[in-house]
PDB file of N, CA and C in Angstrom:
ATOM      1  N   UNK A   1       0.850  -1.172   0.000  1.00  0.00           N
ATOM      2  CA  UNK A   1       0.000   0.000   0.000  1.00  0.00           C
ATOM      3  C   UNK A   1       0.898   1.238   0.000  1.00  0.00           C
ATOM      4  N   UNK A   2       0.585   2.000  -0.679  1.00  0.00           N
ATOM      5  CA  UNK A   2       1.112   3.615  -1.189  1.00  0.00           C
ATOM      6  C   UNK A   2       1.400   4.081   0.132  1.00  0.00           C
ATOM      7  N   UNK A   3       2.195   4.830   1.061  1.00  0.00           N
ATOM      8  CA  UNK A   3       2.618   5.677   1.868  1.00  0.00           C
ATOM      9  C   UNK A   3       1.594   6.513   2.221  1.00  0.00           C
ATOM     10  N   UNK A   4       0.844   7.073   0.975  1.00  0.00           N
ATOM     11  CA  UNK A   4      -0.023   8.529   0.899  1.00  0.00           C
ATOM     12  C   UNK A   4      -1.340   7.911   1.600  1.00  0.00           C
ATOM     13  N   UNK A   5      -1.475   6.513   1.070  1.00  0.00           N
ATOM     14  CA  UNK A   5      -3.194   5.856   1.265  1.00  0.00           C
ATOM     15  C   UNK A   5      -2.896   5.754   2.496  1.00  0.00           C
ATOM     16  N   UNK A   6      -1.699   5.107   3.043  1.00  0.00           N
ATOM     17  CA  UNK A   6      -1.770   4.487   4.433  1.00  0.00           C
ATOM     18  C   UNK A   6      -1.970   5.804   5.548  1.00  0.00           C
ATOM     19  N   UNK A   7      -0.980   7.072   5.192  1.00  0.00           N
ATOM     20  CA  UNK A   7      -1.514   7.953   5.952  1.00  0.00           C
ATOM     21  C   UNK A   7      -2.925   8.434   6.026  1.00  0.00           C
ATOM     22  N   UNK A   8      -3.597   8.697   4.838  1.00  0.00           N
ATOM     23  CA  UNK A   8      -4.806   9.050   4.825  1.00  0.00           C
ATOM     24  C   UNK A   8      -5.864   7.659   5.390  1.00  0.00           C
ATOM     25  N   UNK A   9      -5.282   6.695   5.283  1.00  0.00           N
ATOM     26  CA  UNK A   9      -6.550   5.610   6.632  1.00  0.00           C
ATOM     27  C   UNK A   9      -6.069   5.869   7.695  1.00  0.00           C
ATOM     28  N   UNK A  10      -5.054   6.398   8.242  1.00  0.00           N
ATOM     29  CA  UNK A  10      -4.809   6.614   9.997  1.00  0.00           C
ATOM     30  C   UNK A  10      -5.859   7.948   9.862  1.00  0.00           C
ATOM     31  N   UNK A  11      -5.396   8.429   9.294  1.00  0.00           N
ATOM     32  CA  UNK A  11      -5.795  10.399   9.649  1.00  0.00           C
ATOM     33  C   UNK A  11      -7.173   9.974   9.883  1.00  0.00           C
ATOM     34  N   UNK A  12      -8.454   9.484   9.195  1.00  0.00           N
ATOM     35  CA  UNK A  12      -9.925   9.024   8.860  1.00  0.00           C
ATOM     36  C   UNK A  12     -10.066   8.525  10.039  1.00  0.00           C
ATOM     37  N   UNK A  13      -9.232   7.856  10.855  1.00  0.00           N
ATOM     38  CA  UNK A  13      -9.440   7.317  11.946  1.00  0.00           C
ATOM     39  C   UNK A  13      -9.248   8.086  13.139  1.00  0.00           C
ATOM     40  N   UNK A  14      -8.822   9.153  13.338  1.00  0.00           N
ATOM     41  CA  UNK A  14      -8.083  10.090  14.538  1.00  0.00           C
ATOM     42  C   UNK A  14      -9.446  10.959  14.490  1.00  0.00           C
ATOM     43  N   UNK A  15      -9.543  11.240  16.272  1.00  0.00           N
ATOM     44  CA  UNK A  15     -10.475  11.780  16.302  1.00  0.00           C
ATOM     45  C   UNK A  15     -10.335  13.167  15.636  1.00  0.00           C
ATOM     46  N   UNK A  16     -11.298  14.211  15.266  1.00  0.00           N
ATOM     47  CA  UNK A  16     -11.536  15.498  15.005  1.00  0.00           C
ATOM     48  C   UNK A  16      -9.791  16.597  14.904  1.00  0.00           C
ATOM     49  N   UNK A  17     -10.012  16.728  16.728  1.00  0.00           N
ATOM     50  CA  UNK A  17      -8.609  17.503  17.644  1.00  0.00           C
ATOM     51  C   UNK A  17      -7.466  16.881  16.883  1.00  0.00           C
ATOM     52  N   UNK A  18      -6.937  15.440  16.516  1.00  0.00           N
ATOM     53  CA  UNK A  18      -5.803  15.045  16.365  1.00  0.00           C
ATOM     54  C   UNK A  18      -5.739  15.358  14.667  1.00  0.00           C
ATOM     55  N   UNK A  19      -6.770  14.916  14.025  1.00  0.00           N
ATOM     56  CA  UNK A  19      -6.494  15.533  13.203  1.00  0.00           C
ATOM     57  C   UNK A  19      -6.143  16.539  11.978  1.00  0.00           C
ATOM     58  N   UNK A  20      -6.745  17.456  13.236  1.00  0.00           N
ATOM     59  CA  UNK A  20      -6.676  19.287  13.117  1.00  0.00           C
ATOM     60  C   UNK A  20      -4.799  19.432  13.334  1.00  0.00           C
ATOM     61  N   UNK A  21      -4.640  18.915  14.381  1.00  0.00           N
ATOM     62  CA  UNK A  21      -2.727  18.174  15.063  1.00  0.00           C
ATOM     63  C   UNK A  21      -1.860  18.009  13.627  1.00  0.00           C
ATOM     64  N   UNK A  22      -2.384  17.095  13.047  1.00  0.00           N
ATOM     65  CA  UNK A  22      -1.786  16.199  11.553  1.00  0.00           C
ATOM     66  C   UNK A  22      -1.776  17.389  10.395  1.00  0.00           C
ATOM     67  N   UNK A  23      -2.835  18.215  10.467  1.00  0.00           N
ATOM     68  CA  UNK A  23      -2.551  19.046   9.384  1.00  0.00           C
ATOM     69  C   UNK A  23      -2.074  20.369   9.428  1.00  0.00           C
ATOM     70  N   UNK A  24      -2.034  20.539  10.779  1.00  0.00           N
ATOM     71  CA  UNK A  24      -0.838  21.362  11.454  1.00  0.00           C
ATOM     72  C   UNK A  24       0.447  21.384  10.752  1.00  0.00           C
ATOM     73  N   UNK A  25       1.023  20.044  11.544  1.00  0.00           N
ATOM     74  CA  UNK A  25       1.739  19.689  10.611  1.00  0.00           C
ATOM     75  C   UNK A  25       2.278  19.602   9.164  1.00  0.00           C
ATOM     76  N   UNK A  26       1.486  19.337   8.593  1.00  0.00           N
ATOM     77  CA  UNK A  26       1.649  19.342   6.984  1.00  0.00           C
ATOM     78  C   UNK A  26       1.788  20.808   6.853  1.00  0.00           C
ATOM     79  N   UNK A  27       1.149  21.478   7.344  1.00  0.00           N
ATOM     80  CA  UNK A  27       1.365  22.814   6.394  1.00  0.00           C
ATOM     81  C   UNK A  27       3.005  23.214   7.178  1.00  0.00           C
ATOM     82  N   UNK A  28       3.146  22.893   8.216  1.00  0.00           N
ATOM     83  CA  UNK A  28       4.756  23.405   8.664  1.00  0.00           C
ATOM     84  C   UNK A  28       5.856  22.943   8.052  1.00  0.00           C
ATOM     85  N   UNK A  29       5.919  21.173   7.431  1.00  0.00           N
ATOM     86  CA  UNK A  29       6.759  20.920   6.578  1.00  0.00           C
ATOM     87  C   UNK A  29       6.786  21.549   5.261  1.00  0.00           C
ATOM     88  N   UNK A  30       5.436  21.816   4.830  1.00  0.00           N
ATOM     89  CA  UNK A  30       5.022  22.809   3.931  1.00  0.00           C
ATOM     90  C   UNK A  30       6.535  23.603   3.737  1.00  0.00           C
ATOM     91  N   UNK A  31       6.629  24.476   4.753  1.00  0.00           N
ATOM     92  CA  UNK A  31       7.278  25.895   5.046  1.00  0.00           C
ATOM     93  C   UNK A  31       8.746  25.587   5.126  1.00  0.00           C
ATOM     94  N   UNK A  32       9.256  24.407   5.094  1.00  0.00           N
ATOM     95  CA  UNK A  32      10.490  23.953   5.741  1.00  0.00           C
ATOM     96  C   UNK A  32      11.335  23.899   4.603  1.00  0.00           C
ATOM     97  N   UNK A  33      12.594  24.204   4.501  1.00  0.00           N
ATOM     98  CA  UNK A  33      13.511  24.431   3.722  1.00  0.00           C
ATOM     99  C   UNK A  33      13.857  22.961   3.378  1.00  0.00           C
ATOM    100  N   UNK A  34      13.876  22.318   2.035  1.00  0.00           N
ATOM    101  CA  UNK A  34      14.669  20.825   2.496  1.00  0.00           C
ATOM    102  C   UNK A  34      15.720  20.535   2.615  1.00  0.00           C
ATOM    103  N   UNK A  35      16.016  19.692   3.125  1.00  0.00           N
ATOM    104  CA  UNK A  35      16.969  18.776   3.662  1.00  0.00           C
ATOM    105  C   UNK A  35      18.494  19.426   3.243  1.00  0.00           C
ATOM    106  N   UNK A  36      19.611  19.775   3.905  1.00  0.00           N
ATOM    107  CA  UNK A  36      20.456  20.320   2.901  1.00  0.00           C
ATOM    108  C   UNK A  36      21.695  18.855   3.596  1.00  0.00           C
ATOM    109  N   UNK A  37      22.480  18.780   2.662  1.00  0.00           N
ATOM    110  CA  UNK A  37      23.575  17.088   3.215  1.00  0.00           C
ATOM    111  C   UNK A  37      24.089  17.729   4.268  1.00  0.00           C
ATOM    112  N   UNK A  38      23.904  16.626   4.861  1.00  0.00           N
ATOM    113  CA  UNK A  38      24.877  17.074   6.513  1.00  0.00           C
ATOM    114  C   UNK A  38      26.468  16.980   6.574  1.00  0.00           C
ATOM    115  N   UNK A  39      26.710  18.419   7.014  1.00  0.00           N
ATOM    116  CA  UNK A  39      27.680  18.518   7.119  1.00  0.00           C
ATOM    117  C   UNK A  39      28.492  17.733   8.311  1.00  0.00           C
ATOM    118  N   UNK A  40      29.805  16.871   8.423  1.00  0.00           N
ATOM    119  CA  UNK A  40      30.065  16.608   9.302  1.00  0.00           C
ATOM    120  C   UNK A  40      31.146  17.290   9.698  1.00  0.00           C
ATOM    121  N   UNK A  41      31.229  17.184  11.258  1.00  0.00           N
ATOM    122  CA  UNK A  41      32.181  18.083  11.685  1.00  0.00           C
ATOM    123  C   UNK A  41      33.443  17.816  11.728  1.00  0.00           C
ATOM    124  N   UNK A  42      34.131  18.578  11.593  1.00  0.00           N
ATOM    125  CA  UNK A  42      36.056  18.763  11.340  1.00  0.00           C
ATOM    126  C   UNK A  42      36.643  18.516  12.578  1.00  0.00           C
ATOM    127  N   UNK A  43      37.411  17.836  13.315  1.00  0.00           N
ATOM    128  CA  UNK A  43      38.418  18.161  14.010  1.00  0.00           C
ATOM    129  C   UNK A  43      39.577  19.073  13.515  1.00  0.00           C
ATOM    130  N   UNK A  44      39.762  20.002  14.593  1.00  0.00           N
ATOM    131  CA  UNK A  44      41.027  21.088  14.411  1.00  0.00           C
ATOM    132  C   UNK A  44      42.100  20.431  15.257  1.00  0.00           C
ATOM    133  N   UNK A  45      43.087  21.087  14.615  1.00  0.00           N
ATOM    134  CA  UNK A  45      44.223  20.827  16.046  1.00  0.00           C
ATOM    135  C   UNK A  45      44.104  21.735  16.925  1.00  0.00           C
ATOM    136  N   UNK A  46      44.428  21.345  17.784  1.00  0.00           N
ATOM    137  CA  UNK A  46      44.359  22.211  19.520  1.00  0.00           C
ATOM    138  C   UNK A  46      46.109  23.040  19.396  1.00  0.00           C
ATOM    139  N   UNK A  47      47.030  22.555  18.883  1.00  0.00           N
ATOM    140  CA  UNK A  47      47.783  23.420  18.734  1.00  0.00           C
ATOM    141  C   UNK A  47      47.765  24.723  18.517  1.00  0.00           C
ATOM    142  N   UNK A  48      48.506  25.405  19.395  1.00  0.00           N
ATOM    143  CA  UNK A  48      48.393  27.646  19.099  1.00  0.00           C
ATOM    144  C   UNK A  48      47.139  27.477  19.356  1.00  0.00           C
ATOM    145  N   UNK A  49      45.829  26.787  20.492  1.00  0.00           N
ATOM    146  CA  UNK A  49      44.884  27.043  20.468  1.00  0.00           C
ATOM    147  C   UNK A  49      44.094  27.827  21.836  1.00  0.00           C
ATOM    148  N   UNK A  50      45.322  27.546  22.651  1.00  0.00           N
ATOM    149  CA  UNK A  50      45.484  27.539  24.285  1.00  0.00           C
ATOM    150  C   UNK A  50      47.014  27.964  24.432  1.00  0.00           C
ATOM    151  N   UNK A  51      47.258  29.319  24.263  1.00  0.00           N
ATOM    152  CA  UNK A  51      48.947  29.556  24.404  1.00  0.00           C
ATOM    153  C   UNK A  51      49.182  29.672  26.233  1.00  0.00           C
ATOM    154  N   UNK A  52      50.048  29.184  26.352  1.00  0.00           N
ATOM    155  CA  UNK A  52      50.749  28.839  27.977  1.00  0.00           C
ATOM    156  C   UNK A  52      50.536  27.200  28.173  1.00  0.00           C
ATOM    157  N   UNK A  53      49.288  26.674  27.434  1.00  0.00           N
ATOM    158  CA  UNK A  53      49.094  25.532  27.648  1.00  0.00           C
ATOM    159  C   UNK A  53      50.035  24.554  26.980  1.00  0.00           C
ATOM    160  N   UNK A  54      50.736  23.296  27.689  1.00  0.00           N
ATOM    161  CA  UNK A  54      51.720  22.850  27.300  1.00  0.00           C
ATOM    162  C   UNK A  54      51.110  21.682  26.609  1.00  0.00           C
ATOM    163  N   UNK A  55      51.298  21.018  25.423  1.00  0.00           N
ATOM    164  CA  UNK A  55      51.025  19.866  25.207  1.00  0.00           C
ATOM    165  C   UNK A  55      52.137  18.794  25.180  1.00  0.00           C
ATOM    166  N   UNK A  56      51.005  17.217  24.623  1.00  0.00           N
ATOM    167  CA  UNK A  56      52.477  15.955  24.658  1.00  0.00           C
ATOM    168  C   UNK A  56      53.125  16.363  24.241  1.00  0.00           C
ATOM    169  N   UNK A  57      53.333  16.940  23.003  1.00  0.00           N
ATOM    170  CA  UNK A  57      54.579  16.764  22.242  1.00  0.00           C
ATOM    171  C   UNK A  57      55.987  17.518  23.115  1.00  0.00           C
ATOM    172  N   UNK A  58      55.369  18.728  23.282  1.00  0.00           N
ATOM    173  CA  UNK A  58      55.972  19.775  23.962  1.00  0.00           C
ATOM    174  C   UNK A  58      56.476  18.815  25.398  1.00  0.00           C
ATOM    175  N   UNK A  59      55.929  18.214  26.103  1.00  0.00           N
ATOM    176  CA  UNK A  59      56.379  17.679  27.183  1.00  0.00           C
ATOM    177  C   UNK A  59      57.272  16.567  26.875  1.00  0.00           C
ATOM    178  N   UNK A  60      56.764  15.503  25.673  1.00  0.00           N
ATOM    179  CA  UNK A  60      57.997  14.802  25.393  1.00  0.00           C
ATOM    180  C   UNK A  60      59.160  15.471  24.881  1.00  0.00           C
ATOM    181  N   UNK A  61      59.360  16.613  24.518  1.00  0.00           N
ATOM    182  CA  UNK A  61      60.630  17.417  23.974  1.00  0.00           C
ATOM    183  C   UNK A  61      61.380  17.480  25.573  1.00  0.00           C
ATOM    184  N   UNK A  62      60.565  18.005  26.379  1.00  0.00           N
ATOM    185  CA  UNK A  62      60.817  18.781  27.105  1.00  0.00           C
ATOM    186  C   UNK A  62      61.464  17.095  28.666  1.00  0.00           C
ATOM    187  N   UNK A  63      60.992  16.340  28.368  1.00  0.00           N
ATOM    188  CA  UNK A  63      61.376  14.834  28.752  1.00  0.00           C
ATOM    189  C   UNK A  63      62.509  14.166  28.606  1.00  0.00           C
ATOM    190  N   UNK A  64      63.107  14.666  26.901  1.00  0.00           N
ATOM    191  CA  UNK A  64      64.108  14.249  25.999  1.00  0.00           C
ATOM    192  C   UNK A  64      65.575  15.017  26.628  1.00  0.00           C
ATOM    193  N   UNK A  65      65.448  16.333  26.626  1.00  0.00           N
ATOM    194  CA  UNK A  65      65.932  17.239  27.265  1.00  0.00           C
ATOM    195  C   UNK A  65      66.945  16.787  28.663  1.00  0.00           C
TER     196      UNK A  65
END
C-alpha cells in the first residue's frame, strides 16, 4: 500500500482535535527548507589554540631534554 493511502486511513481514523494536530503539521513541513547534506564536523588541532598551555609533544621534547 502507497505511503499517501496508508496515511490518509490513519488520519480518517483520529479523532476530530488530532487531526486538526496532523494538518498542522503538513502545512509546517510545507514551510520547511529541504533537507540540505549534513555537514560533518572537522576536528582542528588544539595546537596555538590555548597559548601557555603545554602539550604531549611539547612535554615529550621537554622529557628528551
Amino acid at each position: 500500500m502507497a505511503t499517501t493511502a496508508i496515511l490518509m486511513k490513519e488520519i480518517e481514523t483520529l479523532p476530530e482535535e488530532f487531526a486538526v494536530e496532523v494538518l498542522d503539521f503538513v502545512l509546517f513541513l510545507r514551510t520547511r527548507k529541504p533537507a540540505t547534506e549534513f555537514k560533518k564536523p572537522q576536528s582542528k588541532s588544539m595546537f596555538g589554540s590555548f597559548p601557555g598551555i603545554s602539550t604531549d609533544i611539547e612535554r615529550e621534547e621537554e622529557d628528551r631534554a
